[in-house]
N, C-alpha and C. Protein backbone atom coordinates (compact mmCIF):
# COMPACT_ATOMS: atom_id res chain seq x y z
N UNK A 1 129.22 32.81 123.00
CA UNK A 1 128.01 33.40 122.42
C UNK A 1 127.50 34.55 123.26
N UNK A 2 127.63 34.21 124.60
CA UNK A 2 127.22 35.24 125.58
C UNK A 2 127.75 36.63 124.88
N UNK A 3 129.41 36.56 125.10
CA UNK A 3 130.21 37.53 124.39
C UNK A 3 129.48 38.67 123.40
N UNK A 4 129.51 37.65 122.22
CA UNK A 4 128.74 38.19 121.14
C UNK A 4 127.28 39.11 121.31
N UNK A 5 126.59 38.31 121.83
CA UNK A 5 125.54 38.97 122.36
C UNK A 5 125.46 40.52 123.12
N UNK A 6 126.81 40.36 124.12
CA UNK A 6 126.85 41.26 124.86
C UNK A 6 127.42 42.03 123.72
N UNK A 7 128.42 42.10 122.94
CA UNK A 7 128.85 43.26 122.10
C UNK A 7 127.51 43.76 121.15
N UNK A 8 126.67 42.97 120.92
CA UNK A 8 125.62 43.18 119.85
C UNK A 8 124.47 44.25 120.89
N UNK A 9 124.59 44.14 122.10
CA UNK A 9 123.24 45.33 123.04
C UNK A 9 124.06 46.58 122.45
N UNK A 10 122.99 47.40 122.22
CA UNK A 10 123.40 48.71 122.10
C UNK A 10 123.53 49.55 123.59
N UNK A 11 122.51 48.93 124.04
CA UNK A 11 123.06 49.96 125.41
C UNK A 11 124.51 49.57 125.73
N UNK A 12 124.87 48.49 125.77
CA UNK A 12 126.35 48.49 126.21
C UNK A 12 126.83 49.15 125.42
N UNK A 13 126.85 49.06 123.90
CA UNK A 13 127.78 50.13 122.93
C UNK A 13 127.65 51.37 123.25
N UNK A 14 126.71 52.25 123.62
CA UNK A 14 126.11 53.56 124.24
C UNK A 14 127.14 53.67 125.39
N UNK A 15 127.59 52.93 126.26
CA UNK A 15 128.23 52.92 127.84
C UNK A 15 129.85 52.70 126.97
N UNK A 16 130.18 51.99 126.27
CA UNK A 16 130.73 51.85 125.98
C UNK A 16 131.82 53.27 125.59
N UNK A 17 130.49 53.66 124.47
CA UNK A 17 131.12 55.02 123.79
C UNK A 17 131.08 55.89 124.83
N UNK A 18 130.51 56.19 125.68
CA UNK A 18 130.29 57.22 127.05
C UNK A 18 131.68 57.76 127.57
N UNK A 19 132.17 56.15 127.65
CA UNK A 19 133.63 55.84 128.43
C UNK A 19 134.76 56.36 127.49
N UNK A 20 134.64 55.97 126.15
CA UNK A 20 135.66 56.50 125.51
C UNK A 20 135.37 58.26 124.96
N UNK A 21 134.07 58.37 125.21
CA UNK A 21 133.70 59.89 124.97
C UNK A 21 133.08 60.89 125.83
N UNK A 22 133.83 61.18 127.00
CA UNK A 22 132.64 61.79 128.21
C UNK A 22 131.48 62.87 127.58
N UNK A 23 132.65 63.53 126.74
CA UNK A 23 131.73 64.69 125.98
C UNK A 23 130.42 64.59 125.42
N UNK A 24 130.33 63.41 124.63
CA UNK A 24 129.04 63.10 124.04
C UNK A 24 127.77 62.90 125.13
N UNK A 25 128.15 61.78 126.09
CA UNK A 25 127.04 62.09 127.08
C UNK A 25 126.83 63.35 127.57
N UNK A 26 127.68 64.31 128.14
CA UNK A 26 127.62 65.59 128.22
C UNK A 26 126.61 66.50 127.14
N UNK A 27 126.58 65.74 126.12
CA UNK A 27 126.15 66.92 125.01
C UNK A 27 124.80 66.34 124.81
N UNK A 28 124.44 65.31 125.01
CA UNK A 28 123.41 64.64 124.75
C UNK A 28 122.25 64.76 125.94
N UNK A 29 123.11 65.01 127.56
CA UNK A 29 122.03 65.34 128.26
C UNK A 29 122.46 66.79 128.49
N UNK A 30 122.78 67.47 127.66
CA UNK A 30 123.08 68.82 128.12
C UNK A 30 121.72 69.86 128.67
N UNK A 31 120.65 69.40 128.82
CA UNK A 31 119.58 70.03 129.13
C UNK A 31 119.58 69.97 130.99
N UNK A 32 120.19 68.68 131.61
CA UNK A 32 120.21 68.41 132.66
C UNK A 32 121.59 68.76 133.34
N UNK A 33 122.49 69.16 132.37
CA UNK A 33 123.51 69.41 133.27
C UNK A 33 124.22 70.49 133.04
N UNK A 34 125.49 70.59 132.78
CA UNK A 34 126.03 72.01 133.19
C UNK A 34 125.53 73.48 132.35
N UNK A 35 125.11 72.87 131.21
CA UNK A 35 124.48 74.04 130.33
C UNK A 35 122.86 74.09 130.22
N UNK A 36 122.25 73.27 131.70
CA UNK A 36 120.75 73.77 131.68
C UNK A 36 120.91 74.13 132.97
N UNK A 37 119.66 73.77 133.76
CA UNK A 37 118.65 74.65 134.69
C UNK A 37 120.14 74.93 136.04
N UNK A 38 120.98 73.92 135.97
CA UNK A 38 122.26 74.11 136.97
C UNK A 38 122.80 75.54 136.48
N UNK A 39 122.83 75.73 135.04
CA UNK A 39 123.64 77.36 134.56
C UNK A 39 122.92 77.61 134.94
N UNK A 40 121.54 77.39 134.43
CA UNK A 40 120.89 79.25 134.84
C UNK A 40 120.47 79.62 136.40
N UNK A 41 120.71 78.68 137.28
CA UNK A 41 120.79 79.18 138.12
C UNK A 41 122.49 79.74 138.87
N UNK A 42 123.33 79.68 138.37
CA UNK A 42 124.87 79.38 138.62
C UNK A 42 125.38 80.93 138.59
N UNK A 43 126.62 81.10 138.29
CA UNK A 43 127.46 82.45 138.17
C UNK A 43 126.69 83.05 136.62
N UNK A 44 126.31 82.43 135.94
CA UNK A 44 126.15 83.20 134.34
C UNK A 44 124.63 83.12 133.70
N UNK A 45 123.82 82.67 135.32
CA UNK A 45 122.60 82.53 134.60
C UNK A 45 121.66 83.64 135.63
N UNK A 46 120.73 83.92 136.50
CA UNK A 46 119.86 84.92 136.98
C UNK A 46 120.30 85.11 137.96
N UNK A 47 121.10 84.95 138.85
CA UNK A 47 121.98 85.81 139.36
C UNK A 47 122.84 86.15 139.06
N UNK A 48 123.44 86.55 138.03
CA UNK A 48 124.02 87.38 137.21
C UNK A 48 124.04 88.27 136.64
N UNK A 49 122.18 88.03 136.17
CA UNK A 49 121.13 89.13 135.83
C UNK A 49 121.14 89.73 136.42
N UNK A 50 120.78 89.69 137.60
CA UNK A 50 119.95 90.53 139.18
C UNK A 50 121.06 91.25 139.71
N UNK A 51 122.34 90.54 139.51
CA UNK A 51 123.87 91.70 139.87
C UNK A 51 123.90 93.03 138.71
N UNK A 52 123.78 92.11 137.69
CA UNK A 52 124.13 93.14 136.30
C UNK A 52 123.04 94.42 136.40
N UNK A 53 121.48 94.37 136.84
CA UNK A 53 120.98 95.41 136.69
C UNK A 53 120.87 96.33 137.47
N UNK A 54 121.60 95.37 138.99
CA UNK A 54 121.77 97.05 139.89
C UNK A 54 122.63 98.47 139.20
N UNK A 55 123.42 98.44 138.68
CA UNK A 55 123.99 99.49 138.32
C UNK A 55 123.41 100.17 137.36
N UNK A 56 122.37 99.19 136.02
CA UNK A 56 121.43 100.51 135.77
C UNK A 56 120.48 100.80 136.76
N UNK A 57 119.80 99.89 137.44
CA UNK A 57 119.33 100.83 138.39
C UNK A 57 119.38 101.72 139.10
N UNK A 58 120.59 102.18 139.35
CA UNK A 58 121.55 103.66 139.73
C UNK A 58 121.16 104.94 138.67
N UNK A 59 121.65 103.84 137.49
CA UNK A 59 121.84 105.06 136.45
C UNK A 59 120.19 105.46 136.19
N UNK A 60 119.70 104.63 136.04
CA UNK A 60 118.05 105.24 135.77
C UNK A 60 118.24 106.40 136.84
N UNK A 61 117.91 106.00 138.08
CA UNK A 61 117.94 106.99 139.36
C UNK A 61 118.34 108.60 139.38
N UNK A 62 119.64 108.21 138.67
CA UNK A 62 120.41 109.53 138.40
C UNK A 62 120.21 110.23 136.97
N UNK A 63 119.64 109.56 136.34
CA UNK A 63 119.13 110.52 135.16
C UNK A 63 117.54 111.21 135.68
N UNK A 64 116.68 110.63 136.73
CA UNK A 64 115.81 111.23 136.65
C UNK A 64 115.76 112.46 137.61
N UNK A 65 116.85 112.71 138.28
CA UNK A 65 117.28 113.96 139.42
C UNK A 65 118.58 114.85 138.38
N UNK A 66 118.53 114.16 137.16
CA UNK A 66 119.66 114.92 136.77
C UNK A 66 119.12 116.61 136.22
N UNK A 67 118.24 116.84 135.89
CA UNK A 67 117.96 118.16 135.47
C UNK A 67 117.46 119.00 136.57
N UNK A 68 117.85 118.16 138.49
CA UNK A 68 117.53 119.18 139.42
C UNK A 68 119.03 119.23 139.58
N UNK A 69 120.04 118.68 139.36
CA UNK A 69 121.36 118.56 139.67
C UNK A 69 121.43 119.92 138.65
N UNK A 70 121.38 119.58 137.56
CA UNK A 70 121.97 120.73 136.67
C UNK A 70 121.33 122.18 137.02
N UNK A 71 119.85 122.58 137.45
CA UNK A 71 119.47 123.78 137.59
C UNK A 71 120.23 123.87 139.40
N UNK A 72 120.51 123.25 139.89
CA UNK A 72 121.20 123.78 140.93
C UNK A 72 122.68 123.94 141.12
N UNK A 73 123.29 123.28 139.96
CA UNK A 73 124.43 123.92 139.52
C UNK A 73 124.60 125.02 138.74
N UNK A 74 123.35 125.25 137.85
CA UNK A 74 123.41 126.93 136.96
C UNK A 74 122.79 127.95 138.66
N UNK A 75 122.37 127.46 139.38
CA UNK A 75 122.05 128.80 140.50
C UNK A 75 123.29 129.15 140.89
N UNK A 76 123.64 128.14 141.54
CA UNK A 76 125.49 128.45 142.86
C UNK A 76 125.98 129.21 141.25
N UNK A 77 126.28 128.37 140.36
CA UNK A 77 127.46 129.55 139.47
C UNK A 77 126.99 131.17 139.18
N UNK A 78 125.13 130.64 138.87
CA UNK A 78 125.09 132.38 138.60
C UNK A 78 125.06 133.41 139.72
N UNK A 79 124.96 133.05 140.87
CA UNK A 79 125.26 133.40 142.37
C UNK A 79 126.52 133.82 142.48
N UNK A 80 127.37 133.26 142.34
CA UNK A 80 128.38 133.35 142.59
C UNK A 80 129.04 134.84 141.62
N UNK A 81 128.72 134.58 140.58
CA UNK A 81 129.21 135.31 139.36
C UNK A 81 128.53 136.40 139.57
N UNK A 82 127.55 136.50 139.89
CA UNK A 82 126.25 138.20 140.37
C UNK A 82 127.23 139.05 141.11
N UNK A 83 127.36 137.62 142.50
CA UNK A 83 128.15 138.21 143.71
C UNK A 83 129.89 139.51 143.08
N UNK A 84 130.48 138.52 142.47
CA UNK A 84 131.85 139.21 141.95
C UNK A 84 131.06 140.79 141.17
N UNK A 85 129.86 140.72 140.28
CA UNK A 85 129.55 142.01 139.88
C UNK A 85 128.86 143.02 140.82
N UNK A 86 128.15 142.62 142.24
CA UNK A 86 127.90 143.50 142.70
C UNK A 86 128.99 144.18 143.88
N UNK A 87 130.03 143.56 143.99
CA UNK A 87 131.02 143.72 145.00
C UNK A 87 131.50 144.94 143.99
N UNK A 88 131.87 144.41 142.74
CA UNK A 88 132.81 145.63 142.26
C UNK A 88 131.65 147.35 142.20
N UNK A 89 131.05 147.02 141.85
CA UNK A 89 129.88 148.25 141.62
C UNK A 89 129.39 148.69 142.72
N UNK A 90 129.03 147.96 144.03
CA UNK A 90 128.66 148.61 145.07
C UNK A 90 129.75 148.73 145.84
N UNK A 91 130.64 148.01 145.92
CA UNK A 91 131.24 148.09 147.16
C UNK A 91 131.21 146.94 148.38
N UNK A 92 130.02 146.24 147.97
CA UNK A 92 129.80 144.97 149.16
C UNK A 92 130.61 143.96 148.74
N UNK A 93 130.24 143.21 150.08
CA UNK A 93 130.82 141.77 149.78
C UNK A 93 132.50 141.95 149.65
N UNK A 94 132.91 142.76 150.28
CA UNK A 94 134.31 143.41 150.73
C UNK A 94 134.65 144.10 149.27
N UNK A 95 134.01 144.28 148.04
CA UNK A 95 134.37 145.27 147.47
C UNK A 95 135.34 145.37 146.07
N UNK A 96 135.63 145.71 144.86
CA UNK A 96 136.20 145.07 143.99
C UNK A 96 137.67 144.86 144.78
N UNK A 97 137.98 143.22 144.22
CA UNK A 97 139.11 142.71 144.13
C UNK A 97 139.22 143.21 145.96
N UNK A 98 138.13 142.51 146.87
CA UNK A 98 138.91 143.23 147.99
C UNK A 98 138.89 143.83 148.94
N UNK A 99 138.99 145.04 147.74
CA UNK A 99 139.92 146.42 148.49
C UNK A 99 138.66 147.19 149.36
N UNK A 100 137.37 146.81 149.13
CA UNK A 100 136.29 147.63 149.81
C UNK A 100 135.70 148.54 149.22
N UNK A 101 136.21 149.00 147.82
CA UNK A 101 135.60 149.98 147.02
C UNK A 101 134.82 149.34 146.59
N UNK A 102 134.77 150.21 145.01
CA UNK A 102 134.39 150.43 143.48
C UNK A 102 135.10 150.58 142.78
N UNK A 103 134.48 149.93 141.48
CA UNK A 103 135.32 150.31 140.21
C UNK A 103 134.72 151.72 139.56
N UNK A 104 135.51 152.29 139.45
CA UNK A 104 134.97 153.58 138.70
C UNK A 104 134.01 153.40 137.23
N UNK A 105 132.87 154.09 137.59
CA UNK A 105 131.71 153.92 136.31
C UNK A 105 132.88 154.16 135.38
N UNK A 106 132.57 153.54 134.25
CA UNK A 106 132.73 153.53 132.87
C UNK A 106 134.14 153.23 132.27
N UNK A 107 135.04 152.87 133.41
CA UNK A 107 136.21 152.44 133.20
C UNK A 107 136.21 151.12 132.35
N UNK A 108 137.33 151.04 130.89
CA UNK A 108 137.42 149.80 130.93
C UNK A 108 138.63 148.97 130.95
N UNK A 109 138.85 147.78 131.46
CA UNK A 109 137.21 147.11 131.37
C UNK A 109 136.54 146.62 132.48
N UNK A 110 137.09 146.92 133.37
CA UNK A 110 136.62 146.61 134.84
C UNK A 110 135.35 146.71 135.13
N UNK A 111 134.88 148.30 134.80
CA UNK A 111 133.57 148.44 134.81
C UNK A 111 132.41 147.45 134.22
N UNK A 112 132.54 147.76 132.89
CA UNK A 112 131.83 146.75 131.90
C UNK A 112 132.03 145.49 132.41
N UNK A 113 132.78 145.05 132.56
CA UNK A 113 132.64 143.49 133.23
C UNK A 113 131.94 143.40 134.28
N UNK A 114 132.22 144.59 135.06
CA UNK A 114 131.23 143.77 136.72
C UNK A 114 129.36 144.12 136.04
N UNK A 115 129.34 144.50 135.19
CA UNK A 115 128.05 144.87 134.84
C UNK A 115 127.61 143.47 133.86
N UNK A 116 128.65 143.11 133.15
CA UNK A 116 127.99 141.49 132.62
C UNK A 116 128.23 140.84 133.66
N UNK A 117 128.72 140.87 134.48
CA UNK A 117 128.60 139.92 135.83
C UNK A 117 127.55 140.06 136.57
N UNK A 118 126.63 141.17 137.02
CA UNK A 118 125.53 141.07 137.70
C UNK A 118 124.64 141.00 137.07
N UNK A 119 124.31 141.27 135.78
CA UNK A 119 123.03 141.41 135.07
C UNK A 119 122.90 139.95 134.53
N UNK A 120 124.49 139.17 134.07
CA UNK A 120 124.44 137.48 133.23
C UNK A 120 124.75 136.64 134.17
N UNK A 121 125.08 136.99 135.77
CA UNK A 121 124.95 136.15 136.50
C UNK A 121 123.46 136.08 137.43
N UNK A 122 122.69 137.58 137.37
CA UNK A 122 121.46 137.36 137.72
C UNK A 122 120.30 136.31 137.19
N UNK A 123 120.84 136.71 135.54
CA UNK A 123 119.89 135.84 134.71
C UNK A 123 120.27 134.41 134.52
N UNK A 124 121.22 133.87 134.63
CA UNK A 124 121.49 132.63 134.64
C UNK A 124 121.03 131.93 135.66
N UNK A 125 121.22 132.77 137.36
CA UNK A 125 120.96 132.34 138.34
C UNK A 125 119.26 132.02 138.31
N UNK A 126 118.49 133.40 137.40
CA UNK A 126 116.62 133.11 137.80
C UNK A 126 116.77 132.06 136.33
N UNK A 127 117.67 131.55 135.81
CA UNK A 127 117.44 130.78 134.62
C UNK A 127 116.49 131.61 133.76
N UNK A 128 116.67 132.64 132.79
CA UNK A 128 115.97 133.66 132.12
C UNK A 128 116.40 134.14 131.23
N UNK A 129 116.20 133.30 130.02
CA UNK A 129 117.36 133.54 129.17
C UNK A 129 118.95 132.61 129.03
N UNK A 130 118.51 131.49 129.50
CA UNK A 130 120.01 131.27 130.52
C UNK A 130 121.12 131.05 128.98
N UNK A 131 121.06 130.60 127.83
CA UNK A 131 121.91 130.11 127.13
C UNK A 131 122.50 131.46 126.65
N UNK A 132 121.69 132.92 126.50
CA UNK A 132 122.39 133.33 125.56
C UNK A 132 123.12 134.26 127.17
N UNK A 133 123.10 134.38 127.85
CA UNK A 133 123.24 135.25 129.22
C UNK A 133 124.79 134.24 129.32
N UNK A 134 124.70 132.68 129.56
CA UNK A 134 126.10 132.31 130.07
C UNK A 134 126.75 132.48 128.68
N UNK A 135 126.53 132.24 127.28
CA UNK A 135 127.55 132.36 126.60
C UNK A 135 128.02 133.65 126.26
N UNK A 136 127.33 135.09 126.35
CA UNK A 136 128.19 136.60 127.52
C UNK A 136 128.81 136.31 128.25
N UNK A 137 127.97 136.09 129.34
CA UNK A 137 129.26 135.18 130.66
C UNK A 137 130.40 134.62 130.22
N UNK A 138 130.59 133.39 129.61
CA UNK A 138 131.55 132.79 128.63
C UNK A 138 132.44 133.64 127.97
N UNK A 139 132.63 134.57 127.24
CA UNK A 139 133.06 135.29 126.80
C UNK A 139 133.53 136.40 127.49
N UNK A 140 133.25 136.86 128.52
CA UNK A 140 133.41 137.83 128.98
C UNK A 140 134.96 137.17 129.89
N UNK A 141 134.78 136.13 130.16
CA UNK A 141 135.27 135.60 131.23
C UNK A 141 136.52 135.07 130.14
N UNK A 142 136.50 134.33 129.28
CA UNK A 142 137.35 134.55 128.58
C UNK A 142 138.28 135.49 127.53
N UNK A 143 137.95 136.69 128.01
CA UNK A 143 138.51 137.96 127.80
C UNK A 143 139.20 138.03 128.25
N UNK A 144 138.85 137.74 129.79
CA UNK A 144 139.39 137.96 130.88
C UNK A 144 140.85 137.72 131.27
N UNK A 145 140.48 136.21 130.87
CA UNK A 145 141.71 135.10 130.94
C UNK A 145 143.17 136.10 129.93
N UNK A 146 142.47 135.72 128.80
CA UNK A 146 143.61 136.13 127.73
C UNK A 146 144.15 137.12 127.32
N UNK A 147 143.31 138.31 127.68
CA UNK A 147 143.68 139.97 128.30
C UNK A 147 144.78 140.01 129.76
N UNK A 148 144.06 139.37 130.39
CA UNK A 148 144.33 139.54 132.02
C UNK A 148 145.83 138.84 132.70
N UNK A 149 145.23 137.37 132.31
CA UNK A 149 146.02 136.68 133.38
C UNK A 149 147.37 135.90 132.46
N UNK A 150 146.71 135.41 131.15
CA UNK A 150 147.10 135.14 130.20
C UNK A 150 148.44 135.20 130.02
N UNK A 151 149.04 136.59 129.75
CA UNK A 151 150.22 137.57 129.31
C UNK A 151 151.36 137.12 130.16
N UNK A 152 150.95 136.95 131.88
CA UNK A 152 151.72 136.70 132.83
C UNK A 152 151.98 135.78 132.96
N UNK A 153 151.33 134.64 132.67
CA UNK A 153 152.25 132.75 132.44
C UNK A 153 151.00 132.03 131.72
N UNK A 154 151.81 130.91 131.27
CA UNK A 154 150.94 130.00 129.83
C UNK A 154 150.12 129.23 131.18
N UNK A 155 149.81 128.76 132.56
CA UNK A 155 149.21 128.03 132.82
C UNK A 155 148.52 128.83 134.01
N UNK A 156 146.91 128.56 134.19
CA UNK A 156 146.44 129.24 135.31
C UNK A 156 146.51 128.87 136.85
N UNK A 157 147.33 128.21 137.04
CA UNK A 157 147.82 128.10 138.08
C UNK A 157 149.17 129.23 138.57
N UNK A 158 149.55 129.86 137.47
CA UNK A 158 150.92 130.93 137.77
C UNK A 158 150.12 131.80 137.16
N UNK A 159 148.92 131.83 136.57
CA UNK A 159 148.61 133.30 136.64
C UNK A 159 147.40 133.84 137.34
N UNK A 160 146.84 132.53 137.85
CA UNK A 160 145.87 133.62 139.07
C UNK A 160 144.63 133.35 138.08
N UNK A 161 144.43 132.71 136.91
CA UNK A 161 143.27 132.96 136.10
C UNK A 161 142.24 131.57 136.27
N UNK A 162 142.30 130.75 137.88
CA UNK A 162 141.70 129.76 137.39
C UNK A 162 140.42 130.05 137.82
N UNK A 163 139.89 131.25 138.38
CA UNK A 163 138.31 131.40 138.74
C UNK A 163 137.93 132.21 137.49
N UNK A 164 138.75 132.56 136.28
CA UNK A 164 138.20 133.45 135.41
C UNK A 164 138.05 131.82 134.53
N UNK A 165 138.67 131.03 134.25
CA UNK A 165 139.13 129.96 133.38
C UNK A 165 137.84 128.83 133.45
N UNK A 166 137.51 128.33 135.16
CA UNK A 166 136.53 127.76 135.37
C UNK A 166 135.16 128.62 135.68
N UNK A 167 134.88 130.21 135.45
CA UNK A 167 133.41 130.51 135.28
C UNK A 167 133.59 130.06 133.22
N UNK A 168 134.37 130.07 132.77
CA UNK A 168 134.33 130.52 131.20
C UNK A 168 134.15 128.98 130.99
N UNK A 169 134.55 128.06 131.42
CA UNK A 169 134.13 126.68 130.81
C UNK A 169 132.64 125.98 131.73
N UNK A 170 131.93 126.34 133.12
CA UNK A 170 130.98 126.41 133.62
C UNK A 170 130.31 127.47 132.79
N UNK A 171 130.17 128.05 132.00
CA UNK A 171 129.20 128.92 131.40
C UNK A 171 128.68 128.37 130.42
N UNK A 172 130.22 127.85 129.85
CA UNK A 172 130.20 127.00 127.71
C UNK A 172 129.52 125.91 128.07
N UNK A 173 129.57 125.23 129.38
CA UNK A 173 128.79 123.64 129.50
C UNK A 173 127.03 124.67 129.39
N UNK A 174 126.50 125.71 130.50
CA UNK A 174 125.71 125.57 129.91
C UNK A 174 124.79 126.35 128.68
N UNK A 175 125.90 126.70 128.08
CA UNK A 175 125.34 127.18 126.56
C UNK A 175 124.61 126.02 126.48
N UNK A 176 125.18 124.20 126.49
CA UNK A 176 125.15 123.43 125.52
C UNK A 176 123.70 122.42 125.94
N UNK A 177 124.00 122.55 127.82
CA UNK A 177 123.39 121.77 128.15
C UNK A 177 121.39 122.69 129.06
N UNK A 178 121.56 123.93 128.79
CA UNK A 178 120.16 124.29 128.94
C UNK A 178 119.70 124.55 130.50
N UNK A 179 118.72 125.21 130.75
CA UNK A 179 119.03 125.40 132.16
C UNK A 179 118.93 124.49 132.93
N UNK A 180 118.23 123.50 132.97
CA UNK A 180 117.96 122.38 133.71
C UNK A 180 116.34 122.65 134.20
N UNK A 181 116.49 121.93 135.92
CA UNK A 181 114.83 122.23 136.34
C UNK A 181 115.30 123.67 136.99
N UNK A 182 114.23 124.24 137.39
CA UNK A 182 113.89 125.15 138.52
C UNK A 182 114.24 126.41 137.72
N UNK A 183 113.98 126.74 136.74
CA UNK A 183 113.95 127.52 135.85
C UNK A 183 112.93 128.83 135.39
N UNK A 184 113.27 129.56 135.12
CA UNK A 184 112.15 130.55 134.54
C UNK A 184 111.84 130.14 133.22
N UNK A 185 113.13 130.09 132.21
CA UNK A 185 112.85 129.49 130.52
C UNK A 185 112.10 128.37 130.51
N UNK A 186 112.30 127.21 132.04
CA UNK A 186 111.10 126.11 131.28
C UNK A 186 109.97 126.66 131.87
N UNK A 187 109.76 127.37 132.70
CA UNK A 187 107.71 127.94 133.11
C UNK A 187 107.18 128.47 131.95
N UNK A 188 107.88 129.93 131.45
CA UNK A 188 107.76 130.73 130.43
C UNK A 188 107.35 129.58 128.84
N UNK A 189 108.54 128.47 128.21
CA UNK A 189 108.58 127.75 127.55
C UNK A 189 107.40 126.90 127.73
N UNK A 190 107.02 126.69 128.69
CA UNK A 190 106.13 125.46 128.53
C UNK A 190 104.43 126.43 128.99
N UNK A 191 104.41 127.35 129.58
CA UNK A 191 103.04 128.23 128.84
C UNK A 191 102.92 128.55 127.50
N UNK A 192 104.15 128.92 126.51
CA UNK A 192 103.80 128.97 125.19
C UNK A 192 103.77 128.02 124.58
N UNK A 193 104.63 126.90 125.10
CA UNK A 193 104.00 125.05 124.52
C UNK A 193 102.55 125.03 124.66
N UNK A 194 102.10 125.49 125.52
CA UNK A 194 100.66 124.94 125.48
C UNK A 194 99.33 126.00 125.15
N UNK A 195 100.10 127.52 125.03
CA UNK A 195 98.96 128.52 124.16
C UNK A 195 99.43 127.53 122.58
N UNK A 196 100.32 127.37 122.46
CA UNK A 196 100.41 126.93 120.73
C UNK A 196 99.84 125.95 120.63
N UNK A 197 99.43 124.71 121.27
CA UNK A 197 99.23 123.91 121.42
C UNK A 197 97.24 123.59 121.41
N UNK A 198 97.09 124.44 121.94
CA UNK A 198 95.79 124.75 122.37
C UNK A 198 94.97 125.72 120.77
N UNK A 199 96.14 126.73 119.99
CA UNK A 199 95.88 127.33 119.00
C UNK A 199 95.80 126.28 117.74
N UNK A 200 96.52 125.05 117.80
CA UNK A 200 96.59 124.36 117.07
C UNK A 200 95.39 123.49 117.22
N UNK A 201 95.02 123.20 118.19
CA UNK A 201 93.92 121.84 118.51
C UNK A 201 92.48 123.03 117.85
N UNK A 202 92.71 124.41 118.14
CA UNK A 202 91.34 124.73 117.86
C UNK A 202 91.28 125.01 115.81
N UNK A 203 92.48 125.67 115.62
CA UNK A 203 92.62 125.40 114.11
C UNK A 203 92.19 123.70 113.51
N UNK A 204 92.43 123.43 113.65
CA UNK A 204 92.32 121.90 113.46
C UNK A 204 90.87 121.72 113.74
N UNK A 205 89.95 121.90 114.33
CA UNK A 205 88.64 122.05 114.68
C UNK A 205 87.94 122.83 113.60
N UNK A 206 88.52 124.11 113.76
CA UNK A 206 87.86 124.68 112.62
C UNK A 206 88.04 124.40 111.54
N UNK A 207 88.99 124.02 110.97
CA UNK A 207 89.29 122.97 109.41
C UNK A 207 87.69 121.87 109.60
N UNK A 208 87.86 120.99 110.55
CA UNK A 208 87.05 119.70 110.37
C UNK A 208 85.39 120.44 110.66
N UNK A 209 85.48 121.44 111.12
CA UNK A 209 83.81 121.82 110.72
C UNK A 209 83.34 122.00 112.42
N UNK A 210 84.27 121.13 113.43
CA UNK A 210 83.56 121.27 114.76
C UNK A 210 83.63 122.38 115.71
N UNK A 211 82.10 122.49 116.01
CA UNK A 211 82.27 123.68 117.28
C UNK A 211 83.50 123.84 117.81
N UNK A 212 83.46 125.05 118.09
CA UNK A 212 85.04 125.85 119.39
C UNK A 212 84.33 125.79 120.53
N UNK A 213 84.49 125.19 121.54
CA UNK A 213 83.66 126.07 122.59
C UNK A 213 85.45 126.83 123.03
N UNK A 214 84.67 128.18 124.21
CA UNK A 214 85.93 129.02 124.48
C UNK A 214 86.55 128.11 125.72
């Protein structure tokens, strides 16, 4: 009778099934064990988190220095690119291609080029104008290539064209991507953001009936 009895407790049937089912106890206290407060503190629960967001925390970082990165990459290029137009025209900076001279006024295209070189590398460099100045630049420079160096072998490494090749694709990036900070277009841009801005708030006033003061 004991027997009987003992098969008739449910807790023994509960221990019972435990034994033939680990899983079920598993699933039944799953709040206490491997899929509660043990995960979330474990490899896949908040320290996991706290690993995972260092790297946006980088990236935040670097997006908010990224438009001093970019206006100090449009200076060095338009610097650089001024430099090649005033060497050929004056003579400095050892001189076209060099040699210590000049290019003879009005020759082309030598001439004309060192002249979009100092005037679209000046303006790119004060950021002034900068999109429509590098995509001249851009163009000019890819003239260059496919006139110049082009003719003499299919790759710019055998023809000498990779400072004409990389101002012409440093120019097209920033057609696309704008001057960045440290700019003249954003000072200029953002005084007429705010005369328009200021013309609008007072229109809007005068519609609703209220005083202007000046």
């Amino acid at each position: 009778m004991n027997d009987l009895n003992d098969m008739n407790d449910p807790n023994d049937r509960s221990s019972l099934s435990a034994q033939k089912d680990p899983g079920a106890s598993i699933g039944r206290n799953g709040a206490n064990g491997p899929t509660g407060p043990i995960a979330a503190n474990g490899p896949t629960g908040a320290n996991a988190l706290i690993r995972g967001s260092a790297p946006h925390g980088l990236a935040a970082r670097l997006d908010r220095v990224q438009p001093y990165a970019l206006g100090l990459f449009r200076i060095v290029v338009g610097l650089l690119f001024a430099c090649h137009g005033a060497a050929a025209l004056f003579g400095i900076l050892g001189g076209a291609a060099g040699s210590g001279g000049t290019v003879p006024a009005g020759t082309w295209p030598g001439w004309y080029a060192a002249v979009i070189q100092l005037a679209a590398g000046g303006l790119v460099l004060a950021g002034l104008g900068t999109r429509s100045a590098a995509f001249l630049a851009s163009g000019s420079m890819a003239y260059a290539y496919f006139d110049v160096h082009q003719p003499a072998a299919l790759l710019p490494l055998r023809n000498g064209g990779e400072t004409a090749a990389l101002f012409c694709w440093s120019f097209l990036l920033l057609v696309f991507t704008g001057p960045g900070a440290l700019a003249l277009d954003r000072l200029f841009g953002t005084r007429v953001g705010s005369t328009e801005t200021t013309a609008g708030a007072r229109e809007e006033r005068e519609e609703r009936g209220t005083p202007v003061t000046a």
